[in-house]
PDB file of N, CA and C in Angstrom:
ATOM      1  N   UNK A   1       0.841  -1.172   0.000  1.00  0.00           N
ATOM      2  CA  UNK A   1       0.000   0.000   0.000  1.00  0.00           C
ATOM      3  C   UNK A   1       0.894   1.248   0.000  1.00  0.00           C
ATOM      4  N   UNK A   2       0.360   2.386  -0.417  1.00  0.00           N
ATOM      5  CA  UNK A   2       1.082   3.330  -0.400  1.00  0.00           C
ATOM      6  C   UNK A   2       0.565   4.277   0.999  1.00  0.00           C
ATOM      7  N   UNK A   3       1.460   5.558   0.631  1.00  0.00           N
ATOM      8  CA  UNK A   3       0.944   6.549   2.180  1.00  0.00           C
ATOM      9  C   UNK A   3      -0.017   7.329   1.830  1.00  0.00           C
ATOM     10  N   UNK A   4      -0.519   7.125   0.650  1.00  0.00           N
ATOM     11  CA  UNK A   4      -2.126   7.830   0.782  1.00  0.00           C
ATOM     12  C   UNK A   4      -3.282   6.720   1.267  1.00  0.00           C
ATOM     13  N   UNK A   5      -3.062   5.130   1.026  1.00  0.00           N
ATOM     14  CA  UNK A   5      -3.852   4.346   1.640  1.00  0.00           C
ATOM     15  C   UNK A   5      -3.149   2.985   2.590  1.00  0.00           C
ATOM     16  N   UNK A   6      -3.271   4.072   3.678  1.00  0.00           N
ATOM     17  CA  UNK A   6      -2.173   2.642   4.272  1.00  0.00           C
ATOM     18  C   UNK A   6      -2.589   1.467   4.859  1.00  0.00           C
ATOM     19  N   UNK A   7      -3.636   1.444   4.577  1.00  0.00           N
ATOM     20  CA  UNK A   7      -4.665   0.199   5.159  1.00  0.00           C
ATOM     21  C   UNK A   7      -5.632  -0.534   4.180  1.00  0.00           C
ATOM     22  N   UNK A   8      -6.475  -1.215   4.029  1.00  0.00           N
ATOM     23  CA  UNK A   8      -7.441  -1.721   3.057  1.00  0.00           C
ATOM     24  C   UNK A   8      -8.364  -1.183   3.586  1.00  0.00           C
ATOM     25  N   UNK A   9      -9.077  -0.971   5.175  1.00  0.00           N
ATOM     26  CA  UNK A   9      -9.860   0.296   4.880  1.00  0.00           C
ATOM     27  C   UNK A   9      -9.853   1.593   4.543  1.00  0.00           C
ATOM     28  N   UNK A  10      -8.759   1.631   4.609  1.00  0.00           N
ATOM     29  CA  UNK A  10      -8.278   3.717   3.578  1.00  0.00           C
ATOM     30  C   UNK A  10      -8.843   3.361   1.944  1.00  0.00           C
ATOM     31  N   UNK A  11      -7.925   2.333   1.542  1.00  0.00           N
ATOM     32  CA  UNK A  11      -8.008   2.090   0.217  1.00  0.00           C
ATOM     33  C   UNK A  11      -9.158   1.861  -0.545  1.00  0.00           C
ATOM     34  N   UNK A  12     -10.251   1.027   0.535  1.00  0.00           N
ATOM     35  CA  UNK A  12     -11.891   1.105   0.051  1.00  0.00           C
ATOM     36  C   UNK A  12     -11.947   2.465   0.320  1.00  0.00           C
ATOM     37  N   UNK A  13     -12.252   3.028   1.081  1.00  0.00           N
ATOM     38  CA  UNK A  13     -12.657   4.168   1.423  1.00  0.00           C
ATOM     39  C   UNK A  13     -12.437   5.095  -0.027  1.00  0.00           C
ATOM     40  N   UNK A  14     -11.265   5.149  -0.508  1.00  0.00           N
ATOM     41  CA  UNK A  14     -10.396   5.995  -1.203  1.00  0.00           C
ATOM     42  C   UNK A  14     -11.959   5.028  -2.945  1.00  0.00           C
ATOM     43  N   UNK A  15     -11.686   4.025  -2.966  1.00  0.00           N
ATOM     44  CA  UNK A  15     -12.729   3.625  -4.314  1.00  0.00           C
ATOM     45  C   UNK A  15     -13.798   4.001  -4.296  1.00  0.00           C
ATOM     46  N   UNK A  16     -14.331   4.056  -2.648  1.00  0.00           N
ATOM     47  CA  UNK A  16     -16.005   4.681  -3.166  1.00  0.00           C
ATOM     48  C   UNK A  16     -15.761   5.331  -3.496  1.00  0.00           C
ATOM     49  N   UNK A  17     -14.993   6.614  -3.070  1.00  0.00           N
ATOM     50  CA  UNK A  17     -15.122   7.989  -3.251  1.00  0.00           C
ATOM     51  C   UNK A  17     -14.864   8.419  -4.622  1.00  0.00           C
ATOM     52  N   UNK A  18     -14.099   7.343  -5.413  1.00  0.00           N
ATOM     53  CA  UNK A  18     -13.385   7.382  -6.854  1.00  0.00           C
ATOM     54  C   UNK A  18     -15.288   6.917  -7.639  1.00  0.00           C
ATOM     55  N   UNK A  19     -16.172   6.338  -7.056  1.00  0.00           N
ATOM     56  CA  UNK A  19     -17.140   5.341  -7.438  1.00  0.00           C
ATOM     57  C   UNK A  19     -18.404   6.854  -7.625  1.00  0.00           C
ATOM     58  N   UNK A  20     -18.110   7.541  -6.145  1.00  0.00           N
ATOM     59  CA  UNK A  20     -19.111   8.747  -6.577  1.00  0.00           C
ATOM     60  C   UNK A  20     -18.931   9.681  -7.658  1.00  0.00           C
ATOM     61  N   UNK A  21     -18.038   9.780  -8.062  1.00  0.00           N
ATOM     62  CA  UNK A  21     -18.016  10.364  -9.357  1.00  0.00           C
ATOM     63  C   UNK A  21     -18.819  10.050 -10.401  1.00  0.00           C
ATOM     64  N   UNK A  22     -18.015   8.925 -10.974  1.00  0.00           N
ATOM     65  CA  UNK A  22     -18.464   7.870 -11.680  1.00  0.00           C
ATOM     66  C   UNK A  22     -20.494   7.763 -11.537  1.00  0.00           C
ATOM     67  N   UNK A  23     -20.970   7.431 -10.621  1.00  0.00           N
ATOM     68  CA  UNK A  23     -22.110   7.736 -10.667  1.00  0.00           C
ATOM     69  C   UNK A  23     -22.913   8.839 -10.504  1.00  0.00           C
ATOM     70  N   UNK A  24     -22.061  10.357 -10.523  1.00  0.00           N
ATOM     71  CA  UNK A  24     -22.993  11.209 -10.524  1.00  0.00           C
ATOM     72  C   UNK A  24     -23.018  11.600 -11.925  1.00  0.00           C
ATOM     73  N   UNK A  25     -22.145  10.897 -12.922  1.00  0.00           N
ATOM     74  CA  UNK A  25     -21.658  11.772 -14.273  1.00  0.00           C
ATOM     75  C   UNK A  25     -22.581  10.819 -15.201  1.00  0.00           C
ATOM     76  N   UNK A  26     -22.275   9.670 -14.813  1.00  0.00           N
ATOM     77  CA  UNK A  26     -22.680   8.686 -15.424  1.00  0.00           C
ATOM     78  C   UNK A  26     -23.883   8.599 -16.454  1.00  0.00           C
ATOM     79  N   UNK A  27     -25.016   8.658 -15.652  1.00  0.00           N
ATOM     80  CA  UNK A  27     -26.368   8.800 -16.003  1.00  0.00           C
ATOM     81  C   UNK A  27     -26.977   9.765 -16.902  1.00  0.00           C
ATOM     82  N   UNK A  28     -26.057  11.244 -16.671  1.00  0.00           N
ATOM     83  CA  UNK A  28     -26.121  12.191 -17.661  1.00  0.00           C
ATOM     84  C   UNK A  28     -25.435  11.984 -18.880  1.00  0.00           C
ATOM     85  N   UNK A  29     -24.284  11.338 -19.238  1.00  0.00           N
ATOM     86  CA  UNK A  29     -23.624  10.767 -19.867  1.00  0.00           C
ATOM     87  C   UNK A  29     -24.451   9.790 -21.215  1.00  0.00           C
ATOM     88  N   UNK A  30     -24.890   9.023 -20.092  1.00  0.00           N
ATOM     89  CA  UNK A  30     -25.802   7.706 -20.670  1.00  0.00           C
ATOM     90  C   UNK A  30     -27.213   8.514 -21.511  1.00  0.00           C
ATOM     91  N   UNK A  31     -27.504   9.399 -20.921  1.00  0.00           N
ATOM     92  CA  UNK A  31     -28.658   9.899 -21.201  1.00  0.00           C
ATOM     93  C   UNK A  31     -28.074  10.920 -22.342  1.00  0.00           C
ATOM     94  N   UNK A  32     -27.489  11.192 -22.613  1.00  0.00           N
ATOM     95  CA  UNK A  32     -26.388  12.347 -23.860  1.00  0.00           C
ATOM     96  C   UNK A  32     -26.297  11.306 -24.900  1.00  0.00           C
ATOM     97  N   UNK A  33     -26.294  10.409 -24.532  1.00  0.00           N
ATOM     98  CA  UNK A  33     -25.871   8.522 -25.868  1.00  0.00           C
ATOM     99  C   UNK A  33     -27.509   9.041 -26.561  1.00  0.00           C
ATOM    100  N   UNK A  34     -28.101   8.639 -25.400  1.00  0.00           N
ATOM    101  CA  UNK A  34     -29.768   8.234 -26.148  1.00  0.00           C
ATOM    102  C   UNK A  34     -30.354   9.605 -27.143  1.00  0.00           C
ATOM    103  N   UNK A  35     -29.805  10.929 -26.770  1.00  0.00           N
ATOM    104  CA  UNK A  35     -30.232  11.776 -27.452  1.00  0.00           C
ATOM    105  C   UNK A  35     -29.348  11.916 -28.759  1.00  0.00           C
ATOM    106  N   UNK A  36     -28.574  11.418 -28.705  1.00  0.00           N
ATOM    107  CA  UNK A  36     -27.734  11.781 -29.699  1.00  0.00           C
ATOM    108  C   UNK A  36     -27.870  10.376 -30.842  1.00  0.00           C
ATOM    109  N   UNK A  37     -28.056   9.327 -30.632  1.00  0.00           N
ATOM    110  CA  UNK A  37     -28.184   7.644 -31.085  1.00  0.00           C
ATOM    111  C   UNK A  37     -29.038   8.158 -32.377  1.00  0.00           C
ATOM    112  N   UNK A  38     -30.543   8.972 -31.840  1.00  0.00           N
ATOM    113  CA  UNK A  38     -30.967   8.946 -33.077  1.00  0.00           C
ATOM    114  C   UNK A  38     -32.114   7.446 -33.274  1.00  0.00           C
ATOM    115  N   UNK A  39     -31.613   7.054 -34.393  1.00  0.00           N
ATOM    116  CA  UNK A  39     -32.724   5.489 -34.050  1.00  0.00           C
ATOM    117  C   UNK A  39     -31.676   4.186 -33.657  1.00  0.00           C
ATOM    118  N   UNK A  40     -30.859   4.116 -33.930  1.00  0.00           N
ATOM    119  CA  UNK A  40     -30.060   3.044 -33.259  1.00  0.00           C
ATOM    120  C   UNK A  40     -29.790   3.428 -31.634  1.00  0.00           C
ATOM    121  N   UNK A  41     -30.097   3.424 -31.178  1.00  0.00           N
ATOM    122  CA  UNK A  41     -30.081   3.373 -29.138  1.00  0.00           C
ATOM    123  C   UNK A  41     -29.459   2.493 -28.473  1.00  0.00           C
ATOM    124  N   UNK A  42     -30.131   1.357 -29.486  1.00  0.00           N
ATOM    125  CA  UNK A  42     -29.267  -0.093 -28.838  1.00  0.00           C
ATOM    126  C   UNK A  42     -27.621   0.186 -29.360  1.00  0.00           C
ATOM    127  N   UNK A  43     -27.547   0.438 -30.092  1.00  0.00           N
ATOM    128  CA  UNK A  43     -26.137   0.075 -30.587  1.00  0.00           C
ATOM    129  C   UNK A  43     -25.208   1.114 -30.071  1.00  0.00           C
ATOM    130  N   UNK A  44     -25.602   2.908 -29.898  1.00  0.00           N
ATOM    131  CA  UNK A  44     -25.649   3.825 -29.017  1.00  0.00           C
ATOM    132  C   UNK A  44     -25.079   3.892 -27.942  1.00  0.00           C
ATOM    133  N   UNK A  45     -25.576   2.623 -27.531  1.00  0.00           N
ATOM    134  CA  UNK A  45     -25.706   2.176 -25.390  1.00  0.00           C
ATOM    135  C   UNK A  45     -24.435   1.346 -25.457  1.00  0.00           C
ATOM    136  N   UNK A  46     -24.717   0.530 -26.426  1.00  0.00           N
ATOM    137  CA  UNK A  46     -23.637  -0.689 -26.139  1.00  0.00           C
ATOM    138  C   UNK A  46     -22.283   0.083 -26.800  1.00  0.00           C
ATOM    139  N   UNK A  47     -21.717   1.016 -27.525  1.00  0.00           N
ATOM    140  CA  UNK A  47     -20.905   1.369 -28.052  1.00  0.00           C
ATOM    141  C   UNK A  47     -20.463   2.319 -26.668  1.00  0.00           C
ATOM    142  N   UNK A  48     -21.062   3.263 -26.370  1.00  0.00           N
ATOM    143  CA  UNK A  48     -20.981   3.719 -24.985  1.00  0.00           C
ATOM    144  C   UNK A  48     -20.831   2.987 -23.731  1.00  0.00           C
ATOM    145  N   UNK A  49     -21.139   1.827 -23.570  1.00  0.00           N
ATOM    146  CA  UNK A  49     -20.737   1.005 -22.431  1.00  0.00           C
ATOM    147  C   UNK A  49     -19.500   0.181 -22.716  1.00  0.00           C
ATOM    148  N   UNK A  50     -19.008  -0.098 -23.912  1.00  0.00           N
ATOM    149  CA  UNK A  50     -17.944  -1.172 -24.412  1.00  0.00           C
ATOM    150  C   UNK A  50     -16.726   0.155 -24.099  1.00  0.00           C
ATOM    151  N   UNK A  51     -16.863   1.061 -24.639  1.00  0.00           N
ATOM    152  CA  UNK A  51     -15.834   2.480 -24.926  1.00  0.00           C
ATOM    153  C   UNK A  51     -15.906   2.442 -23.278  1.00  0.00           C
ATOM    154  N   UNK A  52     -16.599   2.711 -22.485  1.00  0.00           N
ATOM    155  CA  UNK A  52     -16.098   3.264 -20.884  1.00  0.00           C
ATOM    156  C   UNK A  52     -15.753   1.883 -20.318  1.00  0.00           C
ATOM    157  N   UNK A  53     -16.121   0.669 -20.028  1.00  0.00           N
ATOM    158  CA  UNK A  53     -15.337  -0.830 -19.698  1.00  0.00           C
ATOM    159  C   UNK A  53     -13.944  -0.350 -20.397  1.00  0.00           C
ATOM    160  N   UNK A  54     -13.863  -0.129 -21.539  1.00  0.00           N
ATOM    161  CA  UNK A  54     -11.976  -0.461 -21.918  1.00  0.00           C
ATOM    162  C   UNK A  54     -11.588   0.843 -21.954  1.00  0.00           C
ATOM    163  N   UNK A  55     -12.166   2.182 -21.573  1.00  0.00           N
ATOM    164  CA  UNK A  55     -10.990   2.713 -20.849  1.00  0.00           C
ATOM    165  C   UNK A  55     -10.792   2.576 -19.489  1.00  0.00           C
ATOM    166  N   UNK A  56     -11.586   2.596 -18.838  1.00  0.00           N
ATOM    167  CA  UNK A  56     -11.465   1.859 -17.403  1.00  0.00           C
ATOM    168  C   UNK A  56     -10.574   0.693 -17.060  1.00  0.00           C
ATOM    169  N   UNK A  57     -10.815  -0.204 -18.046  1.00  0.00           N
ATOM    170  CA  UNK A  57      -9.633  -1.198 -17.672  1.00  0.00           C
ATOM    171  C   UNK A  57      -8.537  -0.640 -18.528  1.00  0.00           C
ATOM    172  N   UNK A  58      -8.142  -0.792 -19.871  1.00  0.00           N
ATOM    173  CA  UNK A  58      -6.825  -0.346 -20.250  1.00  0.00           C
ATOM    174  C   UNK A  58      -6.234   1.027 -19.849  1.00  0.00           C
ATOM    175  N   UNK A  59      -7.094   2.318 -19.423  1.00  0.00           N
ATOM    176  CA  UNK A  59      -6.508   3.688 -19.026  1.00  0.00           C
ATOM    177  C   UNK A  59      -5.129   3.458 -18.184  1.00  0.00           C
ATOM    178  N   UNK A  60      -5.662   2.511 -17.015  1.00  0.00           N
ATOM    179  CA  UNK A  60      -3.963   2.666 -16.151  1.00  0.00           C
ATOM    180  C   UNK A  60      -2.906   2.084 -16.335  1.00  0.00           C
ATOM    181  N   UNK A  61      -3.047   0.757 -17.455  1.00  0.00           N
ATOM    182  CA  UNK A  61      -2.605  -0.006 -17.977  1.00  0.00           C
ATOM    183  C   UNK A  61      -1.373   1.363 -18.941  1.00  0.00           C
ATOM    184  N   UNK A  62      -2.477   1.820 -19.586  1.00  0.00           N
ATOM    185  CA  UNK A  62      -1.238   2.253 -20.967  1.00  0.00           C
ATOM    186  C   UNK A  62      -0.756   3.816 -20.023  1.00  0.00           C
ATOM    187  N   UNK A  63      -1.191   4.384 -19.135  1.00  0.00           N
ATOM    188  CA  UNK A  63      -0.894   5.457 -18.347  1.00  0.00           C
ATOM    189  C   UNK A  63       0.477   5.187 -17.580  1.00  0.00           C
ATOM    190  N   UNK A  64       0.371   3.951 -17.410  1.00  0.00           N
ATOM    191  CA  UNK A  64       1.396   3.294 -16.285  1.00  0.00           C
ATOM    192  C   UNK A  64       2.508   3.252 -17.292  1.00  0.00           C
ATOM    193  N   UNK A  65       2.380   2.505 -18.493  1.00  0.00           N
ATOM    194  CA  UNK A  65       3.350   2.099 -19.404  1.00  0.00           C
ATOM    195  C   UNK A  65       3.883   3.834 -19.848  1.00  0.00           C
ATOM    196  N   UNK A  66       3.234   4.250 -20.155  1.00  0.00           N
ATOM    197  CA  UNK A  66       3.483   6.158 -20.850  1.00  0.00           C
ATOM    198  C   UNK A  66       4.923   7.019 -19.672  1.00  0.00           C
ATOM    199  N   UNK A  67       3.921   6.428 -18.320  1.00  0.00           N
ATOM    200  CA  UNK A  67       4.788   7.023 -17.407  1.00  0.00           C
ATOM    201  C   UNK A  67       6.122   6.470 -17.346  1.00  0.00           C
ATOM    202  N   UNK A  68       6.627   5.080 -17.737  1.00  0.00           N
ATOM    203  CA  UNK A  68       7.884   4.271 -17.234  1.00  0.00           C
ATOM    204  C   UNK A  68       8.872   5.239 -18.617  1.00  0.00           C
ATOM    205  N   UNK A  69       8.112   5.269 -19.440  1.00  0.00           N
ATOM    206  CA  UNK A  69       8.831   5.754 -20.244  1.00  0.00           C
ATOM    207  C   UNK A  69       9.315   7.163 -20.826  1.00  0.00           C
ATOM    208  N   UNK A  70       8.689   7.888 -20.215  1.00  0.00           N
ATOM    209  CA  UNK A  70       8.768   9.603 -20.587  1.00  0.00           C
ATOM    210  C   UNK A  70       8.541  10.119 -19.334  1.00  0.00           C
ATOM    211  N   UNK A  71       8.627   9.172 -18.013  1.00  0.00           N
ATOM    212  CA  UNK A  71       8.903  10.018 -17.009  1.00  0.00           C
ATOM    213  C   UNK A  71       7.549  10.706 -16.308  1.00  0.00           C
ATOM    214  N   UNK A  72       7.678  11.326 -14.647  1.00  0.00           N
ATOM    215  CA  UNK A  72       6.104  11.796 -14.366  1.00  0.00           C
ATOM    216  C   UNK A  72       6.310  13.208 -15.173  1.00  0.00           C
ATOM    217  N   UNK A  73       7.047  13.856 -15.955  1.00  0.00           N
ATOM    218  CA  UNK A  73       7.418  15.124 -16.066  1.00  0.00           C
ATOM    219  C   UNK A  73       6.254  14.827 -18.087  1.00  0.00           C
ATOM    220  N   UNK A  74       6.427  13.820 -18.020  1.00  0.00           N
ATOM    221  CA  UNK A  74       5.787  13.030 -19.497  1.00  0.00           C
ATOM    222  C   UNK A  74       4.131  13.552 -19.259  1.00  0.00           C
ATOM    223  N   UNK A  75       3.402  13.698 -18.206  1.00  0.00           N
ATOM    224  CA  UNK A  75       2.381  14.175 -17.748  1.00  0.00           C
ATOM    225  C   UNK A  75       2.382  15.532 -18.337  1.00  0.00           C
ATOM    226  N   UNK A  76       2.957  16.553 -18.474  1.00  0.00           N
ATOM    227  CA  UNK A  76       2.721  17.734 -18.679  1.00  0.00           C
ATOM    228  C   UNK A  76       1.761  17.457 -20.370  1.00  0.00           C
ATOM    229  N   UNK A  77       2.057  16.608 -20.710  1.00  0.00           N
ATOM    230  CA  UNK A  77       1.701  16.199 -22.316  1.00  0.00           C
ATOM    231  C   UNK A  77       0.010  16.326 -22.681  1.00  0.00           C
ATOM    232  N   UNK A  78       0.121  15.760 -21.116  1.00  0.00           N
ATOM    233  CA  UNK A  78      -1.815  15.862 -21.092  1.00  0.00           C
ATOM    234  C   UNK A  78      -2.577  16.802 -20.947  1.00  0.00           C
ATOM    235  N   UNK A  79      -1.765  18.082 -20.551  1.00  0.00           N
ATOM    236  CA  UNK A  79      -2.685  19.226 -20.556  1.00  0.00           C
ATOM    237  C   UNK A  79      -3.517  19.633 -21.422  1.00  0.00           C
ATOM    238  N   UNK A  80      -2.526  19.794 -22.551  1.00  0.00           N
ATOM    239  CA  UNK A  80      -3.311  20.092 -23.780  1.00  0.00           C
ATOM    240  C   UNK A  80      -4.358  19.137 -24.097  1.00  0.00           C
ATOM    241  N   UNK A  81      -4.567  17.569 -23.765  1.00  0.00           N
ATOM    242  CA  UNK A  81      -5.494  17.146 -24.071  1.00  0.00           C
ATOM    243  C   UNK A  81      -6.205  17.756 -23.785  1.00  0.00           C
ATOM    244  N   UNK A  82      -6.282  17.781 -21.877  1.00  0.00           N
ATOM    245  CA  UNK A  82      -7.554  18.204 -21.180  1.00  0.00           C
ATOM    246  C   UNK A  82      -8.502  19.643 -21.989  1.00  0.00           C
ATOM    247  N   UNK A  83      -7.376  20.575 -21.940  1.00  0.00           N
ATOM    248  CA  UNK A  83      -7.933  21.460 -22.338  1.00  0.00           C
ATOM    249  C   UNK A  83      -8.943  21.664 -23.905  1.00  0.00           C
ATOM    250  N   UNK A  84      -7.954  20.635 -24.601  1.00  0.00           N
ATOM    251  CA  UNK A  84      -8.866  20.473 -25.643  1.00  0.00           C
ATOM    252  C   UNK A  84     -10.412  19.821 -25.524  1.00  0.00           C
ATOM    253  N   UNK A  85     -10.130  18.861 -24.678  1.00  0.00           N
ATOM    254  CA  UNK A  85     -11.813  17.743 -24.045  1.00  0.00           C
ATOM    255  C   UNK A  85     -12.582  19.003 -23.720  1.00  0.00           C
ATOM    256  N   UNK A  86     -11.950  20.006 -22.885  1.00  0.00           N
ATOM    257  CA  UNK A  86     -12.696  20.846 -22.164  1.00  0.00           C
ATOM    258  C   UNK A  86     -13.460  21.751 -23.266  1.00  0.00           C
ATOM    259  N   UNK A  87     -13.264  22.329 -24.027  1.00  0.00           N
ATOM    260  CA  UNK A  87     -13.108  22.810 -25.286  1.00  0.00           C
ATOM    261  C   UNK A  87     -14.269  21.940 -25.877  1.00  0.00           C
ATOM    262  N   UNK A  88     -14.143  20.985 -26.561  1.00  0.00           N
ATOM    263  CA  UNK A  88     -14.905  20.253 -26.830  1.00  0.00           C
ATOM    264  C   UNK A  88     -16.486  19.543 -26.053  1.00  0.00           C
ATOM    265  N   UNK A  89     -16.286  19.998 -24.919  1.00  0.00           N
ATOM    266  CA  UNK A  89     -17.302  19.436 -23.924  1.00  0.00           C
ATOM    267  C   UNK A  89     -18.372  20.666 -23.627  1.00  0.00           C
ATOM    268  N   UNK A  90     -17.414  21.665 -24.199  1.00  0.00           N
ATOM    269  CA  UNK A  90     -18.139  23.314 -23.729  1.00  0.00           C
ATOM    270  C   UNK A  90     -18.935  23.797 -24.705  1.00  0.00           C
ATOM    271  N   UNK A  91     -18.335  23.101 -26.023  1.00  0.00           N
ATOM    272  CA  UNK A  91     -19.524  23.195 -27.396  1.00  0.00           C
ATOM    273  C   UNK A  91     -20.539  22.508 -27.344  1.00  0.00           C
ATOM    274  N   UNK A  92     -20.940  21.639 -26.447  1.00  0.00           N
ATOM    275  CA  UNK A  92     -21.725  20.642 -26.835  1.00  0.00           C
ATOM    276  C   UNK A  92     -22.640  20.633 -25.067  1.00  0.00           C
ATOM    277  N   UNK A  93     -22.205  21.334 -24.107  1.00  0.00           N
ATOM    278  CA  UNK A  93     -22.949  21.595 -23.202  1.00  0.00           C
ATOM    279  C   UNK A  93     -24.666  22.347 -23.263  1.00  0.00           C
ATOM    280  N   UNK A  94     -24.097  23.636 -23.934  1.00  0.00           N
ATOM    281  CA  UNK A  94     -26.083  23.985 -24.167  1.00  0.00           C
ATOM    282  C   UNK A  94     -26.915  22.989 -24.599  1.00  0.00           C
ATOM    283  N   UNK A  95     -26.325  22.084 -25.684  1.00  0.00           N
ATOM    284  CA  UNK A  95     -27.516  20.727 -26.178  1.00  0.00           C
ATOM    285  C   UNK A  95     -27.930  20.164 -24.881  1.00  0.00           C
TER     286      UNK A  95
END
């Protein structure tokens, strides 16, 4: 364990709290699929649930690998993502 969870009850503790996110975003999220799907919904849902399962599992996977190799200083790289997501998330908020 590390010194932000030095116990297995820190470390649950530390997942719900990672878990409330996740379910407050979620649903609005899910509900952004269905308006946008059009007439395929089913395929919509499941393309949206397959896409968040594999970044969830592969994200720390290839994050972990990114970091061994370009270092935590290799992080600065992501800003510009963010800012771009942000950017992108801000056009599409009034809908």
């Amino acid at each position: 364990m590390t010194r932000l969870a030095p116990s297995l009850p820190w470390l649950l503790l530390f997942i719900s709290i990672s878990g409330l996110g996740s379910g407050a975003f979620h649903p609005e999220a899910s509900r952004a699929t269905h308006l946008a799907s059009g007439t395929k919904k089913g395929l919509a849902q499941a393309i949206f649930q397959v896409g968040g399962n594999s970044g969830q599992a592969l994200g720390p996977l290839f994050v972990s690998l990114y970091i061994i190799h370009s270092g935590i200083h290799g992080l600065l790289w992501f800003i510009p993502v963010a800012v771009l997501s942000l950017g992108l998330t801000g056009q599409i908020l009034p809908w």
